[in-house]
N, C-alpha and C. Protein backbone atom coordinates (compact mmCIF):
# COMPACT_ATOMS: atom_id res chain seq x y z
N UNK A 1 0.81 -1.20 0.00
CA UNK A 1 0.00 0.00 0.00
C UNK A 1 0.85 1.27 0.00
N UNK A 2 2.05 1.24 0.55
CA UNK A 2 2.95 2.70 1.17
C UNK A 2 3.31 2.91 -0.73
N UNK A 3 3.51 1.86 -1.27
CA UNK A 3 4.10 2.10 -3.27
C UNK A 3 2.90 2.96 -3.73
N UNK A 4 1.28 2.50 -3.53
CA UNK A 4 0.78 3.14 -4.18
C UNK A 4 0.39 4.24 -3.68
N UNK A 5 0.77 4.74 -2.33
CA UNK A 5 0.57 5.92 -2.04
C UNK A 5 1.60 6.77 -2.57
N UNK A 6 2.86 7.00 -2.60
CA UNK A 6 3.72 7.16 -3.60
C UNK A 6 3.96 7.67 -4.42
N UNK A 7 3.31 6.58 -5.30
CA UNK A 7 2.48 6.93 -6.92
C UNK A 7 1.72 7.85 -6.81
N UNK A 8 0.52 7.94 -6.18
CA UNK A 8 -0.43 8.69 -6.37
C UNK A 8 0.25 10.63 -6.08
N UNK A 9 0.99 9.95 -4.62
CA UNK A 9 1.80 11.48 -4.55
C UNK A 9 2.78 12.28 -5.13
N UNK A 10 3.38 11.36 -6.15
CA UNK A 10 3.91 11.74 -7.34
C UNK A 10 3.38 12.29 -8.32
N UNK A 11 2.01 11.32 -8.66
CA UNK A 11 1.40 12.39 -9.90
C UNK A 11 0.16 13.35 -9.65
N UNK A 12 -0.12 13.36 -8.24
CA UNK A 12 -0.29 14.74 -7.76
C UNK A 12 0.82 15.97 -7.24
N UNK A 13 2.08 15.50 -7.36
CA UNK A 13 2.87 16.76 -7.82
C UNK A 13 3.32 16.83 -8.91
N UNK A 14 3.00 15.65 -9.80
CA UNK A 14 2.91 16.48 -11.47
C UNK A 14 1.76 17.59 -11.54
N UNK A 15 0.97 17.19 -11.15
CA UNK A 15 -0.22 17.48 -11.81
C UNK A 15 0.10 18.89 -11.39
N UNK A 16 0.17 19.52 -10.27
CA UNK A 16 0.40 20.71 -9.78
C UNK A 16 1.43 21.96 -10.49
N UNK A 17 2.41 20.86 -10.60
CA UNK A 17 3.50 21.45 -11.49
C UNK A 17 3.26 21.82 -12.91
N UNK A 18 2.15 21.09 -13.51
CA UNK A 18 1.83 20.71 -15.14
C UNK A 18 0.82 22.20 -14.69
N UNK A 19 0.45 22.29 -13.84
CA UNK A 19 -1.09 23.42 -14.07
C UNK A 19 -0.48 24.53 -14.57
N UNK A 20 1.27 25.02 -14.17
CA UNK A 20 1.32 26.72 -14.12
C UNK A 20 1.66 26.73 -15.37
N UNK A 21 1.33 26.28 -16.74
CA UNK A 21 1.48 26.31 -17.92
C UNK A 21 -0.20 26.45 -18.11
N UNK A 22 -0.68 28.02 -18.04
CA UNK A 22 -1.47 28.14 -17.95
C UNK A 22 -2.41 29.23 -19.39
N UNK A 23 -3.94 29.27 -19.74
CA UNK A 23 -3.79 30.13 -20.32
C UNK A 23 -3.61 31.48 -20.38
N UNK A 24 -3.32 32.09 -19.01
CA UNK A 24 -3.06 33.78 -19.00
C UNK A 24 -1.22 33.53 -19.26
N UNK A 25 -0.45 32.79 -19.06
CA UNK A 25 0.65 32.46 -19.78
C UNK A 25 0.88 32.94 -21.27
N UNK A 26 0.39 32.11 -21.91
CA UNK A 26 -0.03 31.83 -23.24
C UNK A 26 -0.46 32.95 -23.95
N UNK A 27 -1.42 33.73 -22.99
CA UNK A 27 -2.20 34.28 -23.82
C UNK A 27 -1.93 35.70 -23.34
N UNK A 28 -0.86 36.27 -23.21
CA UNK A 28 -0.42 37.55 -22.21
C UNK A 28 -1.25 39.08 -23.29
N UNK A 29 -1.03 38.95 -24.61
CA UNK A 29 -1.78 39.86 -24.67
C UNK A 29 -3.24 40.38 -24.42
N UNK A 30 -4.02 39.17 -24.35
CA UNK A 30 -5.55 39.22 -23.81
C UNK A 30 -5.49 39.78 -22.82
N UNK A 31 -4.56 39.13 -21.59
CA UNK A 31 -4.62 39.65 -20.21
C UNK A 31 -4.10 41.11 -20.57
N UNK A 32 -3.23 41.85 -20.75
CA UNK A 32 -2.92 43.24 -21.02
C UNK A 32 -4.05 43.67 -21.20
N UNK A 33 -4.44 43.50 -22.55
CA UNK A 33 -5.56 44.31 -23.29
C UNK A 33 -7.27 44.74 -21.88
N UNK A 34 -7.39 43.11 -21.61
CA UNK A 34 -8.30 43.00 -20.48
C UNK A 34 -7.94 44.18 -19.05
N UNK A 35 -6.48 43.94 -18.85
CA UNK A 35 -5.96 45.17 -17.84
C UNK A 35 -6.63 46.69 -18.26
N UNK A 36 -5.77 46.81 -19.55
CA UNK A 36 -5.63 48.03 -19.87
C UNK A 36 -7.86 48.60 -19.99
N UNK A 37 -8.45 47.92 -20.10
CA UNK A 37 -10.10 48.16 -20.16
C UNK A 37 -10.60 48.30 -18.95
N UNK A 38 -10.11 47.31 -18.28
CA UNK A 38 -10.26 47.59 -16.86
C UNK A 38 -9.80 48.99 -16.04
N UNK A 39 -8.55 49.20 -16.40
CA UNK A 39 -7.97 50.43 -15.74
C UNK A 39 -9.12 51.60 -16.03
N UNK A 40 -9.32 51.79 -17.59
CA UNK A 40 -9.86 52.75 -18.04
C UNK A 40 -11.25 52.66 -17.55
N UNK A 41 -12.35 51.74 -17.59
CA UNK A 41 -13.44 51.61 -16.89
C UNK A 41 -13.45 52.19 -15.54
N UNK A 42 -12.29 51.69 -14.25
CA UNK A 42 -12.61 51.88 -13.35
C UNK A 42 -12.36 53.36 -13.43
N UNK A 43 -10.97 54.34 -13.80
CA UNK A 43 -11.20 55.65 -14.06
C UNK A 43 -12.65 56.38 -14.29
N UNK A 44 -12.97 56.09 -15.69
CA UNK A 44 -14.68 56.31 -15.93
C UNK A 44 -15.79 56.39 -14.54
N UNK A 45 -15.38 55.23 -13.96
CA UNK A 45 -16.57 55.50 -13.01
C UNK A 45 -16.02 56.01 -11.84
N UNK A 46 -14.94 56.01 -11.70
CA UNK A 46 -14.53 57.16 -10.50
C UNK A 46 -14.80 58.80 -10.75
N UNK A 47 -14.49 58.76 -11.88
CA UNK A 47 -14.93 60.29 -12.65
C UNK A 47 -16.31 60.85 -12.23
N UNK A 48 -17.12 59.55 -12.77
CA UNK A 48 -18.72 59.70 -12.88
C UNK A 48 -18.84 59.94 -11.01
N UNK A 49 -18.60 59.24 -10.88
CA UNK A 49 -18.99 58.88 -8.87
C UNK A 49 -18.35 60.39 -8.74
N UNK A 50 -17.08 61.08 -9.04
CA UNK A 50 -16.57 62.05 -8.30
C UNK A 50 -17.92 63.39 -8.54
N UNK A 51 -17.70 62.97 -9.67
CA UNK A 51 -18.94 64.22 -10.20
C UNK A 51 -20.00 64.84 -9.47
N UNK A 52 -19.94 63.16 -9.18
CA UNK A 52 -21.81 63.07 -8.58
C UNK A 52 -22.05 63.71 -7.44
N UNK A 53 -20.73 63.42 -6.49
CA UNK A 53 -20.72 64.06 -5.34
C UNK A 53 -20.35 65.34 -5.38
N UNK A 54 -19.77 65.96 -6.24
CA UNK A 54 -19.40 67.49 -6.22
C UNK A 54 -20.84 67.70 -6.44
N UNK A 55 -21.49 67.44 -7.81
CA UNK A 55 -22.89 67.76 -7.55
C UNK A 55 -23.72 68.12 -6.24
N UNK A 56 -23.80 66.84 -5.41
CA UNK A 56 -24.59 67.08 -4.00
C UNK A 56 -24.23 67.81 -3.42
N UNK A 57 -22.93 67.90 -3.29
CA UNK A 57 -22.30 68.96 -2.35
C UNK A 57 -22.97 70.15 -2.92
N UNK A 58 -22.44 70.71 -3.81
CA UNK A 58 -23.40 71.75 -4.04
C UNK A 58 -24.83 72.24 -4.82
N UNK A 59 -25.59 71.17 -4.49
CA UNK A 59 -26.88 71.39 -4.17
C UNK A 59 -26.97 71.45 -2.51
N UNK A 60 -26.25 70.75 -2.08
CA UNK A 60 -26.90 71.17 -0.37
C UNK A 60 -26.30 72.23 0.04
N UNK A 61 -24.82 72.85 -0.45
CA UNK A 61 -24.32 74.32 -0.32
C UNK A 61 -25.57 74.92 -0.61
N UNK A 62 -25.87 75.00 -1.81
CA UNK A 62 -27.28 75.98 -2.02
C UNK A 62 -28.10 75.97 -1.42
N UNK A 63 -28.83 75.17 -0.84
CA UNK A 63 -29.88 75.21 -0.02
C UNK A 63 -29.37 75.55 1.57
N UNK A 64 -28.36 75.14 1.91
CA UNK A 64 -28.04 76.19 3.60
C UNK A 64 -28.15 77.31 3.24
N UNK A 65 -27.85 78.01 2.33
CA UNK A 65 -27.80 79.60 1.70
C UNK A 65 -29.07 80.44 1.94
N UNK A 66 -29.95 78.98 1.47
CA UNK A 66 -30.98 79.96 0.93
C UNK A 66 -31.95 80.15 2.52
């Protein structure tokens, strides 16, 4: 029994080793491209969100005023 445990723990550290040949490896410009959309998206909505709140802010400036 201790052989085929062994075995088995051998080609479960192939197997582990075989995984990091992976496709974001392979495929590095997808992942860039995917980065680079991402970056710009999350900008976009930080923009939008910043906006939003300068907005409120001054709508409720205006109204203590008034």
């Amino acid at each position: 029994m201790a052989a085929i445990s062994t075995i088995q723990a051998r080609e479960a550290a192939h197997q582990i080793v075989k995984r990091s040949d992976n496709w974001a490896s392979k495929e590095s410009g997808v992942v860039a491209v995917l980065c680079i959309v991402f970056v710009v998206g999350a900008g976009l909505l930080g923009l939008v969100i910043t906006r939003f709140i300068s907005k409120k802010k001054a709508e409720r400036a205006a109204k203590s005023e008034v």
